[in-house]
N, C-alpha and C. Protein backbone atom coordinates (compact mmCIF):
# COMPACT_ATOMS: atom_id res chain seq x y z
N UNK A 1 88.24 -104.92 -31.63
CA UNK A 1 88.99 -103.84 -32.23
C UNK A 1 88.09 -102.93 -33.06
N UNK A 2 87.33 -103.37 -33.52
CA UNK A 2 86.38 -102.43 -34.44
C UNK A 2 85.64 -101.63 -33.58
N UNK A 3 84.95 -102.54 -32.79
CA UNK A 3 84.10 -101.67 -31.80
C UNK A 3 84.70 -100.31 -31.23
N UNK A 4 86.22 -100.36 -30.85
CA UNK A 4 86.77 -99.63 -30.23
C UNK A 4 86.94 -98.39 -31.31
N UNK A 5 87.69 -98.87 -32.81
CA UNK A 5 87.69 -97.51 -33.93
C UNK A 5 86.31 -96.86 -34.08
N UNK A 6 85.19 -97.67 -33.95
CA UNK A 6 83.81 -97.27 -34.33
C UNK A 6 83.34 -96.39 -32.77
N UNK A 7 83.87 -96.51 -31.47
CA UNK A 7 83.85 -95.84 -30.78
C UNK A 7 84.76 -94.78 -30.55
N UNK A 8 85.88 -94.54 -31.07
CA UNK A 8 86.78 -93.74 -31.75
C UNK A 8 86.78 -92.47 -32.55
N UNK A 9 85.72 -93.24 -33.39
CA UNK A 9 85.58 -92.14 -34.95
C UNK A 9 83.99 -91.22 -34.38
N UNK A 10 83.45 -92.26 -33.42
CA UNK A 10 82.46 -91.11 -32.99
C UNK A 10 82.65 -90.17 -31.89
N UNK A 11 83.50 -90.50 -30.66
CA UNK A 11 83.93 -89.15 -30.63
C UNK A 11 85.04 -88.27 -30.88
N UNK A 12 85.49 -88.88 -31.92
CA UNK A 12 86.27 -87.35 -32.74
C UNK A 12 85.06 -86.86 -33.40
N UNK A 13 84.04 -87.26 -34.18
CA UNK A 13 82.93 -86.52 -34.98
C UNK A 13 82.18 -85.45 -33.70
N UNK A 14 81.80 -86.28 -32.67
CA UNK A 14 80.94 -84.89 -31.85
C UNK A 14 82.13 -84.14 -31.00
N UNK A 15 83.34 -84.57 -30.76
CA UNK A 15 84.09 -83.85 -30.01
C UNK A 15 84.37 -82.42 -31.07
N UNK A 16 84.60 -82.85 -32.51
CA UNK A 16 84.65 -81.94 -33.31
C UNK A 16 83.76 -80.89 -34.13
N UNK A 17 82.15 -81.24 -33.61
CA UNK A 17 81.29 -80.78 -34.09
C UNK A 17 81.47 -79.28 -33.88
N UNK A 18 80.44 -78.43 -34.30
CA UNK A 18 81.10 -77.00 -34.37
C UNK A 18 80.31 -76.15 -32.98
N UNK A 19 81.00 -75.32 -32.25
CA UNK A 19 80.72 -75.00 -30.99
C UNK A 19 79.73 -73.40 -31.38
N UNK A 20 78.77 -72.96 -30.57
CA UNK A 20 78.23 -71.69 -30.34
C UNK A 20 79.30 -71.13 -29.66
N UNK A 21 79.33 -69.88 -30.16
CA UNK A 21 80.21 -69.09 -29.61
C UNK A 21 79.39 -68.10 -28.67
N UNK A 22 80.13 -68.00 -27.64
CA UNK A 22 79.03 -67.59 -26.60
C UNK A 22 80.00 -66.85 -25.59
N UNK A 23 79.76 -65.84 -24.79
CA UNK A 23 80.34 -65.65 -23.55
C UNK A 23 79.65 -64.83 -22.69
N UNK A 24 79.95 -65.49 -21.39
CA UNK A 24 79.18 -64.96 -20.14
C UNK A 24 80.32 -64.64 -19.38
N UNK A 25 79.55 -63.50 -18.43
CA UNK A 25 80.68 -62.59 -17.98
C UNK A 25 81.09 -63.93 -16.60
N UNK A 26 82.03 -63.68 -15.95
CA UNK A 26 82.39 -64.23 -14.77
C UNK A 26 81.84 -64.92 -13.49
N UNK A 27 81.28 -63.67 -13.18
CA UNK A 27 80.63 -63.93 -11.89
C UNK A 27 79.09 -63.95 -11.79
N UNK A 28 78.50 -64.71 -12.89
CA UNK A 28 77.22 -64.76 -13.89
C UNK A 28 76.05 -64.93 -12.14
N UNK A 29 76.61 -66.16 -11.26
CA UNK A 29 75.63 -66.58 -10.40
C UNK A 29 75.60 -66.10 -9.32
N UNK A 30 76.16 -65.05 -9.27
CA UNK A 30 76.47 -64.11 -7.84
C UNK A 30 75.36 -62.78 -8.57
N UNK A 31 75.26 -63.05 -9.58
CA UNK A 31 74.37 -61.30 -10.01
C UNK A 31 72.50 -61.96 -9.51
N UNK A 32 72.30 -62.65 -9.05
CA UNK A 32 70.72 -63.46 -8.60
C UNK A 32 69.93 -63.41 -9.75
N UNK A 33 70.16 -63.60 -10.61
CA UNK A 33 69.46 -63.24 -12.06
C UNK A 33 68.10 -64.41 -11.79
N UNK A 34 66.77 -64.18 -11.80
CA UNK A 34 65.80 -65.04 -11.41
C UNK A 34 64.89 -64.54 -12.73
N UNK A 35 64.57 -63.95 -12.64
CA UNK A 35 63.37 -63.33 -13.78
C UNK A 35 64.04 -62.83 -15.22
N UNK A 36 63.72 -63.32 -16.41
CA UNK A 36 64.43 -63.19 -17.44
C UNK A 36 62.84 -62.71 -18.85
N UNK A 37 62.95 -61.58 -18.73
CA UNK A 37 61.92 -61.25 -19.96
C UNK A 37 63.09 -61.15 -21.10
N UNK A 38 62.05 -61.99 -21.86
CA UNK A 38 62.45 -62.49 -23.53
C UNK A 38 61.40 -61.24 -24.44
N UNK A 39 62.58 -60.07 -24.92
CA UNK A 39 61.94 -58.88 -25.50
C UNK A 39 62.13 -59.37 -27.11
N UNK A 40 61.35 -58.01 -27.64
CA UNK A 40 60.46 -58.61 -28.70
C UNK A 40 61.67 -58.60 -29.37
N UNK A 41 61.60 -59.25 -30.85
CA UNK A 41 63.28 -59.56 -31.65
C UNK A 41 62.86 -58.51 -32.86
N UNK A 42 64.44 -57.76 -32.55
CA UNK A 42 64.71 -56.53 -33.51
C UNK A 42 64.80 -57.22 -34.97
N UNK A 43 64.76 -55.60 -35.97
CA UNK A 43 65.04 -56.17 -37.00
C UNK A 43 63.50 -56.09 -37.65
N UNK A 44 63.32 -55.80 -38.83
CA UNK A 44 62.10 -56.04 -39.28
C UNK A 44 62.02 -56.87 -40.62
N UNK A 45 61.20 -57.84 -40.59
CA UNK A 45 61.00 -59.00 -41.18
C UNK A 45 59.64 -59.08 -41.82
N UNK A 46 59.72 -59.55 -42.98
CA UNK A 46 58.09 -60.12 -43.55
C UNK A 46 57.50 -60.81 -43.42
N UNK A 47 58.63 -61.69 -42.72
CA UNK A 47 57.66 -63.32 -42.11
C UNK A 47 57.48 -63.41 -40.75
N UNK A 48 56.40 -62.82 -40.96
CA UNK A 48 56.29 -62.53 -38.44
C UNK A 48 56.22 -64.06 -38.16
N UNK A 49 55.78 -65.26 -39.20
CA UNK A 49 55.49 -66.42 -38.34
C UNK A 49 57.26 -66.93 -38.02
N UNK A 50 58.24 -66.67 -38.67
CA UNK A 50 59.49 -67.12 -38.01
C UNK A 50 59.99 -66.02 -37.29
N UNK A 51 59.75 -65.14 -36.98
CA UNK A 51 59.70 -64.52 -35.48
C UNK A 51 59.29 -64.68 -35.14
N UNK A 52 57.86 -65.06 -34.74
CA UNK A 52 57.42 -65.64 -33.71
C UNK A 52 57.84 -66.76 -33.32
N UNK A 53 58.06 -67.66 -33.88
CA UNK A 53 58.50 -69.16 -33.70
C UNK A 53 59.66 -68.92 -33.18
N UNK A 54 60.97 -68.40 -33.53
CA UNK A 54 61.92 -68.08 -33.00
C UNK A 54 61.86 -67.29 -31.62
N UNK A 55 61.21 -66.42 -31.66
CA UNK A 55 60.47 -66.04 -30.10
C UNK A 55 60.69 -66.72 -29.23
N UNK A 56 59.39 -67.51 -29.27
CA UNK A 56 58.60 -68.61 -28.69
C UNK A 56 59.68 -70.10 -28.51
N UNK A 57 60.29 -70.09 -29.35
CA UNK A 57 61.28 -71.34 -28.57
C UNK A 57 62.42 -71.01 -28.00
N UNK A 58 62.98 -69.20 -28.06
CA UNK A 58 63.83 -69.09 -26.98
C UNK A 58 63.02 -68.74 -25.53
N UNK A 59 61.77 -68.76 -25.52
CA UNK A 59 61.16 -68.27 -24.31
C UNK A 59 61.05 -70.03 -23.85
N UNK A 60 60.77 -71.23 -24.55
CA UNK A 60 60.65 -72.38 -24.28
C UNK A 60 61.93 -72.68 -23.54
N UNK A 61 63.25 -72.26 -24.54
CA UNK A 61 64.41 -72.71 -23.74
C UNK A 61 64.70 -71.86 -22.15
N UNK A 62 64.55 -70.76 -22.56
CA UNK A 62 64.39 -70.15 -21.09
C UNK A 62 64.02 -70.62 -19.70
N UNK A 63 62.59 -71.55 -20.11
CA UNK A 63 62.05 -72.00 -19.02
C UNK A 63 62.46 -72.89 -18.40
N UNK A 64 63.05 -73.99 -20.10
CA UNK A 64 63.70 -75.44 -19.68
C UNK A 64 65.21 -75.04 -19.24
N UNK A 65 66.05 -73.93 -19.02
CA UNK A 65 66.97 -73.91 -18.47
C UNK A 65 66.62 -73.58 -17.08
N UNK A 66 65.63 -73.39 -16.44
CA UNK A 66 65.29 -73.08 -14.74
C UNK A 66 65.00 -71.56 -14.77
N UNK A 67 64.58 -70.89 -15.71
CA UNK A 67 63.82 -69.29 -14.93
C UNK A 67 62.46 -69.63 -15.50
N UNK A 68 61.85 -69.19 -14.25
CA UNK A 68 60.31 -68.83 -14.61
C UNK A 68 60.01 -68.03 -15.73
N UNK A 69 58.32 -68.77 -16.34
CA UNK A 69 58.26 -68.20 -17.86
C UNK A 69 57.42 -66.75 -17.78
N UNK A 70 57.58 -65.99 -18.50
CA UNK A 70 57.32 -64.74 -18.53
C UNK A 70 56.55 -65.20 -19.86
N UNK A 71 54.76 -64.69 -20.06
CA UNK A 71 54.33 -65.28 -21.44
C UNK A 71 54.72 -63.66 -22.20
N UNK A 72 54.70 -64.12 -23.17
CA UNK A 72 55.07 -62.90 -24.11
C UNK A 72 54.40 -61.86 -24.45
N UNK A 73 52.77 -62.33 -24.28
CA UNK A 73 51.73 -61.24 -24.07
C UNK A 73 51.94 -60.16 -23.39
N UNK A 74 52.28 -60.75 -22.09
CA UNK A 74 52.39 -59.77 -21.13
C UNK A 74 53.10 -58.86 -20.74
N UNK A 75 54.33 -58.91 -21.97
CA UNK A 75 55.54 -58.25 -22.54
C UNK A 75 55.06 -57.16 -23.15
N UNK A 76 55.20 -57.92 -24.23
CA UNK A 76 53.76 -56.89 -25.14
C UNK A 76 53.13 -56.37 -25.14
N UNK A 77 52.27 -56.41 -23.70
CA UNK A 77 51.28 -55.32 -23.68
C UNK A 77 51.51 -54.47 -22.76
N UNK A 78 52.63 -54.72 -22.15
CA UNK A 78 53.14 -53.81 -20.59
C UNK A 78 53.58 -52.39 -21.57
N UNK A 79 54.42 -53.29 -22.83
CA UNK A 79 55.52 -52.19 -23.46
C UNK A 79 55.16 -51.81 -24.75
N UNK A 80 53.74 -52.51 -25.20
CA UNK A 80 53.16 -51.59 -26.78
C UNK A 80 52.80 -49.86 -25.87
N UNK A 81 52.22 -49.44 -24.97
CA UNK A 81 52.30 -48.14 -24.74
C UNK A 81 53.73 -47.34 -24.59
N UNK A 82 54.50 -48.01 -24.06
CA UNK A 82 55.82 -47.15 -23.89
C UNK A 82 55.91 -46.56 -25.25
N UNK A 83 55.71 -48.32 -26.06
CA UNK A 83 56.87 -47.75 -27.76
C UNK A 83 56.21 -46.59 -28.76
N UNK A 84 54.80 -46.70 -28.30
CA UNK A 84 53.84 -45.66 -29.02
C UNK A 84 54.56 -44.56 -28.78
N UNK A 85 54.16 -43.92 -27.40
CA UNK A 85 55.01 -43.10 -26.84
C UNK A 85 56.26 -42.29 -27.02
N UNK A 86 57.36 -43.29 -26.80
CA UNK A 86 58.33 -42.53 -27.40
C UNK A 86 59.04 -43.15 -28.51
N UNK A 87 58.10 -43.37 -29.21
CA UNK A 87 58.67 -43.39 -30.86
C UNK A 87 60.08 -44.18 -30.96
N UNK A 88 60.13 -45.41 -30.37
CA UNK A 88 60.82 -46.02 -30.79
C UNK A 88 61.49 -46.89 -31.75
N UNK A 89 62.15 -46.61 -32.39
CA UNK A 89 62.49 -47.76 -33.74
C UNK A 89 62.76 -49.46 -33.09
N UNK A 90 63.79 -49.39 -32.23
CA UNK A 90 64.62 -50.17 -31.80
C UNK A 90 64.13 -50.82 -30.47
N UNK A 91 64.27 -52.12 -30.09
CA UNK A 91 63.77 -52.63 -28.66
C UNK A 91 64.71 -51.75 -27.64
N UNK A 92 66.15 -52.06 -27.69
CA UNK A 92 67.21 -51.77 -27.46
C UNK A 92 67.28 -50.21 -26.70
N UNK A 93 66.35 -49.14 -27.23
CA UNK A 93 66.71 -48.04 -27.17
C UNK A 93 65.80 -47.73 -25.90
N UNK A 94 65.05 -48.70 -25.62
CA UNK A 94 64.17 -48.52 -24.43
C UNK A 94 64.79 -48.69 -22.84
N UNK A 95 65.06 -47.67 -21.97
CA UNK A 95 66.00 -47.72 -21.60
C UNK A 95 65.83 -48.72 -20.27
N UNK A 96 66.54 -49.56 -19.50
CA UNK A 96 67.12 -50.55 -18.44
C UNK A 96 66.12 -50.07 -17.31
N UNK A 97 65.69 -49.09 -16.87
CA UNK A 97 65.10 -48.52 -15.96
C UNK A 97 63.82 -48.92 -15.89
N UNK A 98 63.27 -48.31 -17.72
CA UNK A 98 61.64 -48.74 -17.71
C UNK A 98 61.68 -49.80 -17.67
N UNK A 99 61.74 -50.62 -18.39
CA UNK A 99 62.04 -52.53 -18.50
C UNK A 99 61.97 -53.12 -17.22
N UNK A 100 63.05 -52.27 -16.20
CA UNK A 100 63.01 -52.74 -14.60
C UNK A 100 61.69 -52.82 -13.65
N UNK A 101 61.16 -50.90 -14.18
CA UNK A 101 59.83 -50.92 -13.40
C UNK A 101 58.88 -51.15 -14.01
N UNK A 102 58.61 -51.39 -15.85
CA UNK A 102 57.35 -51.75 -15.51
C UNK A 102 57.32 -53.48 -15.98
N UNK A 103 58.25 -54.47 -16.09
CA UNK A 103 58.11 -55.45 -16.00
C UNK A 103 58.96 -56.25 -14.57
N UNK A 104 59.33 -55.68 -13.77
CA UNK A 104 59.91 -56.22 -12.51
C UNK A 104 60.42 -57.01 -12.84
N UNK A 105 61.50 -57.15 -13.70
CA UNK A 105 62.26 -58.12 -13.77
C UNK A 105 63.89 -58.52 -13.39
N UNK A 106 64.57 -59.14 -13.52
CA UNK A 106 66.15 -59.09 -13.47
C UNK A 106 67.14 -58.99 -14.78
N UNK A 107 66.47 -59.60 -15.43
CA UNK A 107 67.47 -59.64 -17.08
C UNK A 107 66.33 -59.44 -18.07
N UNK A 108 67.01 -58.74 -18.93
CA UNK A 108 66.18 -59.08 -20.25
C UNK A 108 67.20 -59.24 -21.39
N UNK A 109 66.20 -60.12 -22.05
CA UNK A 109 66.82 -60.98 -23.10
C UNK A 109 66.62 -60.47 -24.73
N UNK A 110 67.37 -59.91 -25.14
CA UNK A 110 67.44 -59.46 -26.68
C UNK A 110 67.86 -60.10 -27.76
N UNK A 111 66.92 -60.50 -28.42
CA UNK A 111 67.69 -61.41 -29.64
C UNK A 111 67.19 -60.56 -30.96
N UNK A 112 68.17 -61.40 -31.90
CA UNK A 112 67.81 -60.30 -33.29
C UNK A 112 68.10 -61.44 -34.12
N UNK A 113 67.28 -61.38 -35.34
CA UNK A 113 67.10 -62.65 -36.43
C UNK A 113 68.26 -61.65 -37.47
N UNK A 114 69.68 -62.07 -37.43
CA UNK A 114 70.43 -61.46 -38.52
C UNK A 114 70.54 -61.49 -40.38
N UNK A 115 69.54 -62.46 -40.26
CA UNK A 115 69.87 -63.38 -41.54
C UNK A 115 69.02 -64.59 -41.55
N UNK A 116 67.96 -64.15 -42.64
CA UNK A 116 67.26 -65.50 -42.79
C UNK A 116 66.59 -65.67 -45.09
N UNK A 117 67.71 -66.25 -45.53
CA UNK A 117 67.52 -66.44 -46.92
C UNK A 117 67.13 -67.44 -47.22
N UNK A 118 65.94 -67.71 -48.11
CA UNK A 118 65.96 -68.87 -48.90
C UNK A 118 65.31 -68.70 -50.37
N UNK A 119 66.17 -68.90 -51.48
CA UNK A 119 65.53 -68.78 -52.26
C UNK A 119 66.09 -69.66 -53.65
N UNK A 120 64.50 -69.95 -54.49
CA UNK A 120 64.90 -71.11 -55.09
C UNK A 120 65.59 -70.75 -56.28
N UNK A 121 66.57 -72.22 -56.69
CA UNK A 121 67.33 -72.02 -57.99
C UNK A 121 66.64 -73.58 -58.65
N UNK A 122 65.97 -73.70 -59.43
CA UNK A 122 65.52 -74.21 -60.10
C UNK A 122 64.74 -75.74 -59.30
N UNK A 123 65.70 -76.61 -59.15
CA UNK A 123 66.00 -77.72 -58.04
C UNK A 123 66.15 -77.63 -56.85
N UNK A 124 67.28 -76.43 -56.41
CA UNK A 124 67.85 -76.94 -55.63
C UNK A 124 67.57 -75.47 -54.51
N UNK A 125 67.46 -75.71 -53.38
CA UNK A 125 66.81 -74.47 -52.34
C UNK A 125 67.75 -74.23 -51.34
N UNK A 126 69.05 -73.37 -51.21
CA UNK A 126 69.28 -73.41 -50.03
C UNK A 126 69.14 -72.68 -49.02
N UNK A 127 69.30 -72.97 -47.62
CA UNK A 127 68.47 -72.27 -46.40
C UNK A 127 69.89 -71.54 -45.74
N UNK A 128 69.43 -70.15 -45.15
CA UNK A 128 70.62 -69.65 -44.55
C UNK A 128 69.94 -69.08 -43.08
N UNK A 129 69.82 -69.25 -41.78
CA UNK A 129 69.00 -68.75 -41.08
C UNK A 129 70.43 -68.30 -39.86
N UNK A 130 70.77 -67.35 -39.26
CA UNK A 130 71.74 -66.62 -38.38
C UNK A 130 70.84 -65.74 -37.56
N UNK A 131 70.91 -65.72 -36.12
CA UNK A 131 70.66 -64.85 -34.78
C UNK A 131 71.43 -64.98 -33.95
N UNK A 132 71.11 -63.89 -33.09
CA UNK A 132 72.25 -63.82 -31.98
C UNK A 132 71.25 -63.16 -30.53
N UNK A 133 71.30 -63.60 -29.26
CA UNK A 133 70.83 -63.10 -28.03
C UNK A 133 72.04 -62.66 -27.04
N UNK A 134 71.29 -61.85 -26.32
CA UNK A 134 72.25 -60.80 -25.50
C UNK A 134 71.48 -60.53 -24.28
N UNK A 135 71.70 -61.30 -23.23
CA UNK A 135 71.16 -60.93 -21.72
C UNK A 135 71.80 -60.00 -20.92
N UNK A 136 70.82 -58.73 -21.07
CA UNK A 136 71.51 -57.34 -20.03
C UNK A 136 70.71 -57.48 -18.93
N UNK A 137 71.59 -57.38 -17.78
CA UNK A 137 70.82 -56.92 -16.36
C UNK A 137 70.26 -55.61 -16.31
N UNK A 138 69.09 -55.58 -15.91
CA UNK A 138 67.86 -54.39 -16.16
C UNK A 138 68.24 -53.35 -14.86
N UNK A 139 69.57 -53.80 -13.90
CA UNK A 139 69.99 -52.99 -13.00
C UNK A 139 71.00 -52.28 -13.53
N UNK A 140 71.73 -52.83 -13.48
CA UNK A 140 73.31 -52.01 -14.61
C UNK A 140 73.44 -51.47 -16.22
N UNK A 141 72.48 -52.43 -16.84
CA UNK A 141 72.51 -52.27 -18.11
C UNK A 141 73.39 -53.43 -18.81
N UNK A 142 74.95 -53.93 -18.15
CA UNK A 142 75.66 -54.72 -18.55
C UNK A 142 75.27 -55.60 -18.84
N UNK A 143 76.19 -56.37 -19.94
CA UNK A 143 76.12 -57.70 -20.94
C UNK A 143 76.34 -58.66 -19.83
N UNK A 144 75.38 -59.63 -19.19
CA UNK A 144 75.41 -60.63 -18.79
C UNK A 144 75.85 -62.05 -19.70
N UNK A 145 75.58 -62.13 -20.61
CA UNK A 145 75.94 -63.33 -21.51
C UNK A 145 75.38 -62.70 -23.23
N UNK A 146 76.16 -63.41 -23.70
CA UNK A 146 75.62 -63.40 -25.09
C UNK A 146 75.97 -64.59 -26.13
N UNK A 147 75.21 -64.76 -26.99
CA UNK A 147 75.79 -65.95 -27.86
C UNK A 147 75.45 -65.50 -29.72
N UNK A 148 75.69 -66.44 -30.52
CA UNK A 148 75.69 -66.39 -31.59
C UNK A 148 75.81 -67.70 -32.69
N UNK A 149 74.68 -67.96 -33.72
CA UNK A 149 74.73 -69.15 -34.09
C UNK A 149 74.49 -69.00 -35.98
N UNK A 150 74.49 -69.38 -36.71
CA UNK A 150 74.01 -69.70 -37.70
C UNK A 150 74.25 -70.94 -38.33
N UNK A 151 73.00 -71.40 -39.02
CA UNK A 151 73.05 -72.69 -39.98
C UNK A 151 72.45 -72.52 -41.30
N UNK A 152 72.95 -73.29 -42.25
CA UNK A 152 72.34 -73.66 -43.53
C UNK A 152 72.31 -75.34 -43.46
N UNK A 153 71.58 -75.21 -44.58
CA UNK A 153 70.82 -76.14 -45.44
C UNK A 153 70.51 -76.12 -46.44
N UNK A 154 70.29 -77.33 -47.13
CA UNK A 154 70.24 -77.33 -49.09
C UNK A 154 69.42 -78.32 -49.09
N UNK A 155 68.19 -78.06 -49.63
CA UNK A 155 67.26 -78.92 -50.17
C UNK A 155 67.05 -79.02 -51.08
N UNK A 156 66.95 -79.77 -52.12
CA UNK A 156 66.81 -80.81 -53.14
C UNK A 156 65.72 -81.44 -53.76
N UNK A 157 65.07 -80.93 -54.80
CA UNK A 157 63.67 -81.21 -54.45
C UNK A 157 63.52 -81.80 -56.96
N UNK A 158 62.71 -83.01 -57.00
CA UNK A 158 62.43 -83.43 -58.38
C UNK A 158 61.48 -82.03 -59.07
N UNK A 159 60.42 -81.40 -58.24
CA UNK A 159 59.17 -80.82 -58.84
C UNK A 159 59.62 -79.62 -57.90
N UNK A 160 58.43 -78.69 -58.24
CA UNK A 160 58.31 -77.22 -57.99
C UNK A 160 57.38 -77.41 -56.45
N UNK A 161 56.60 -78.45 -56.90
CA UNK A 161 55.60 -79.11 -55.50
C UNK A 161 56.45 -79.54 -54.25
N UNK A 162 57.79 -80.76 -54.48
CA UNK A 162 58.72 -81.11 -54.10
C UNK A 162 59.55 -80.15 -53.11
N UNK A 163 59.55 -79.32 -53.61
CA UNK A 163 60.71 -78.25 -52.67
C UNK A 163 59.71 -77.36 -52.22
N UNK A 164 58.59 -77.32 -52.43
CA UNK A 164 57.95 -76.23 -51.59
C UNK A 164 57.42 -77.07 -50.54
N UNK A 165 57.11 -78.74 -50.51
CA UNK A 165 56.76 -79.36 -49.49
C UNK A 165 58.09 -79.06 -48.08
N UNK A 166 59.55 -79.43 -48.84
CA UNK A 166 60.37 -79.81 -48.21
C UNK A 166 60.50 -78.40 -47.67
N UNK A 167 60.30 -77.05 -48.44
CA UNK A 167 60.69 -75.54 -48.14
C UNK A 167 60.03 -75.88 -46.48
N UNK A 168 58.62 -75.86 -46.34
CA UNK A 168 57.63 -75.67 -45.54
C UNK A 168 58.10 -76.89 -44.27
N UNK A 169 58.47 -77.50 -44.51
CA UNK A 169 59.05 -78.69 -43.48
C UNK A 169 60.51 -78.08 -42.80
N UNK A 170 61.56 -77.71 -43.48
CA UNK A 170 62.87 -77.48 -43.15
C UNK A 170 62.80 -75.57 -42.23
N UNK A 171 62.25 -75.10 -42.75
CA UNK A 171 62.24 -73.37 -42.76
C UNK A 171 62.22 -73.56 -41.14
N UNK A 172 60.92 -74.07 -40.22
CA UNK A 172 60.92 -74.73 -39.19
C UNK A 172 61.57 -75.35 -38.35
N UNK A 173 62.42 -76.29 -39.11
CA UNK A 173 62.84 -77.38 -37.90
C UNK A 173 64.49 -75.98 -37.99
N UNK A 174 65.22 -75.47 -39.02
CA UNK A 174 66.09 -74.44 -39.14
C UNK A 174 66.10 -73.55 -37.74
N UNK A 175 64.85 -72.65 -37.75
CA UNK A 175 64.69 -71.84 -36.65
C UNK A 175 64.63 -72.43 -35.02
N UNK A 176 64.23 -73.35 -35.02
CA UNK A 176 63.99 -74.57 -34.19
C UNK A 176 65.67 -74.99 -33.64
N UNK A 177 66.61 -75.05 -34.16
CA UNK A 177 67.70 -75.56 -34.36
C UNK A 177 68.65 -74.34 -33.59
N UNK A 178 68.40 -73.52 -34.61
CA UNK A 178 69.31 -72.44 -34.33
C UNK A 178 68.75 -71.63 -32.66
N UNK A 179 67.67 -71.73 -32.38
CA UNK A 179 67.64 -71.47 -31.48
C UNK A 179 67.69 -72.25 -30.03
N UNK A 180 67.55 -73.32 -30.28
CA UNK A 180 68.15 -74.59 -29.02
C UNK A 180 69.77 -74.26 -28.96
N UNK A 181 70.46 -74.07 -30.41
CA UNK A 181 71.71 -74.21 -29.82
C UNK A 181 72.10 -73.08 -29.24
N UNK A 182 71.72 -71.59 -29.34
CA UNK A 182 71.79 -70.33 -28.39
C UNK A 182 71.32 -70.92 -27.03
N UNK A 183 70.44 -71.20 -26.98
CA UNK A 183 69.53 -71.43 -25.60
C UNK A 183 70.57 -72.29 -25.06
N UNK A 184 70.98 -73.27 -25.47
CA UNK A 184 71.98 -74.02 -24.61
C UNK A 184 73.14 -73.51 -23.84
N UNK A 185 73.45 -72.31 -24.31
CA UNK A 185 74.48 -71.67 -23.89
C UNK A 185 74.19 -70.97 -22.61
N UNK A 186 73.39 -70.90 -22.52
CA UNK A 186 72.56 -70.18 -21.17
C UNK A 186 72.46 -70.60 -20.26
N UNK A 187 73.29 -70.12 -18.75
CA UNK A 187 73.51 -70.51 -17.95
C UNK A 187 72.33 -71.07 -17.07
N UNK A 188 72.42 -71.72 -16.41
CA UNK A 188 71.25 -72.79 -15.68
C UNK A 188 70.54 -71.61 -14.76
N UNK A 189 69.56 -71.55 -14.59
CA UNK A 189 68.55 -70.86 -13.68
C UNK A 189 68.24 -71.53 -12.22
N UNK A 190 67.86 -70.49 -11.14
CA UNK A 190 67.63 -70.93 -10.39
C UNK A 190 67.12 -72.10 -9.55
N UNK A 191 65.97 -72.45 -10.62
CA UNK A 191 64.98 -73.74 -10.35
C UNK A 191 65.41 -75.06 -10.74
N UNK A 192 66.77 -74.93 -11.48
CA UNK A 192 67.72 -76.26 -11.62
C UNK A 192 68.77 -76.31 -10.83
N UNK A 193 69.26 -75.24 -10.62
CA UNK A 193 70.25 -74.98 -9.30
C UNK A 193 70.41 -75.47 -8.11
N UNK A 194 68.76 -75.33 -7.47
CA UNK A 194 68.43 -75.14 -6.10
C UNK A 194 68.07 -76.86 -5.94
């Protein structure tokens, strides 16, 4: 009998855990979506190393969902001349066409870091980190899928040493987090499909 409440109470806990909110259009695997460039993340930030990191592990999840990896360099350097060019603020504003011809791709992937706070109150540190990604087909322009996540955290620390260890440990595994659970939402790619 216990075994059974203790198998019980755990899945009401993950059945109830809290869901990404996410939606993909319908007929997601009929559009042949194969090639997925992961563009650079809007928004301007002081800490390029959690954009990058955040980057870099939705381009990880990308791969581990079945599309071939596109390295980010090669993003970057196809499209640092465009943005010179025409004076762009925004990834976004670069229009579906160029993206198409000069990275040959099928989707591209836009994410934006909405929200990332941490700052200390004496003891106690808490973490607020929120993004959201948006896969448009580079033929139509249309919203292929999109999702949306945020998490906190509160760290707790005796010394000033204490919470800047734990700051430097958590800030990480946060971005890390929040972006597996977007990535999960993302429909399976070809190379798991087939």
């Amino acid at each position: 009998m216990k075994k059974f409440v203790a198998m019980l109470l755990c899945f009401l806990v993950l059945a109830c855990g809290p869901k990404v909110p996410h939606r993909i259009i319908p007929d997601y695997g009929k559009k042949g979506i194969r090639l997925i460039a992961v563009m650079p993340i809007e928004g301007r930030w002081t800490n390029e190393e959690i954009v990058k990191l955040f980057r870099n592990r939705i381009l990880e999840g990308v791969y581990f969902k079945g599309y071939p990896k596109i390295p980010l360099e090669v993003i970057d350097n196809t499209l640092e001349p465009i943005y010179k060019t025409e004076m762009n603020e925004k990834v976004r504003d670069l229009s579906m066409k160029v993206v198409k011809e000069k990275l040959k791709v099928d989707a591209a992937l836009y994410c934006r870091i909405e929200k990332f706070e941490g700052s200390r109150i004496f003891f106690y540190l808490p973490y607020y980190f929120a993004a959201s990604c948006e896969l448009r087909s580079v033929k139509t322009g249309e919203s292929l899928w999109d999702a949306h996540y945020e998490e906190r955290k509160r760290l707790f620390g005796y010394s000033s040493f204490d919470l800047t260890l734990k700051k430097s440990q958590t800030y990480e595994a946060i971005v890390w987090d929040v972006a597996e659970k977007i990535v999960e939402t993302l429909p399976e790619g070809p190379e798991l499909i087939e």
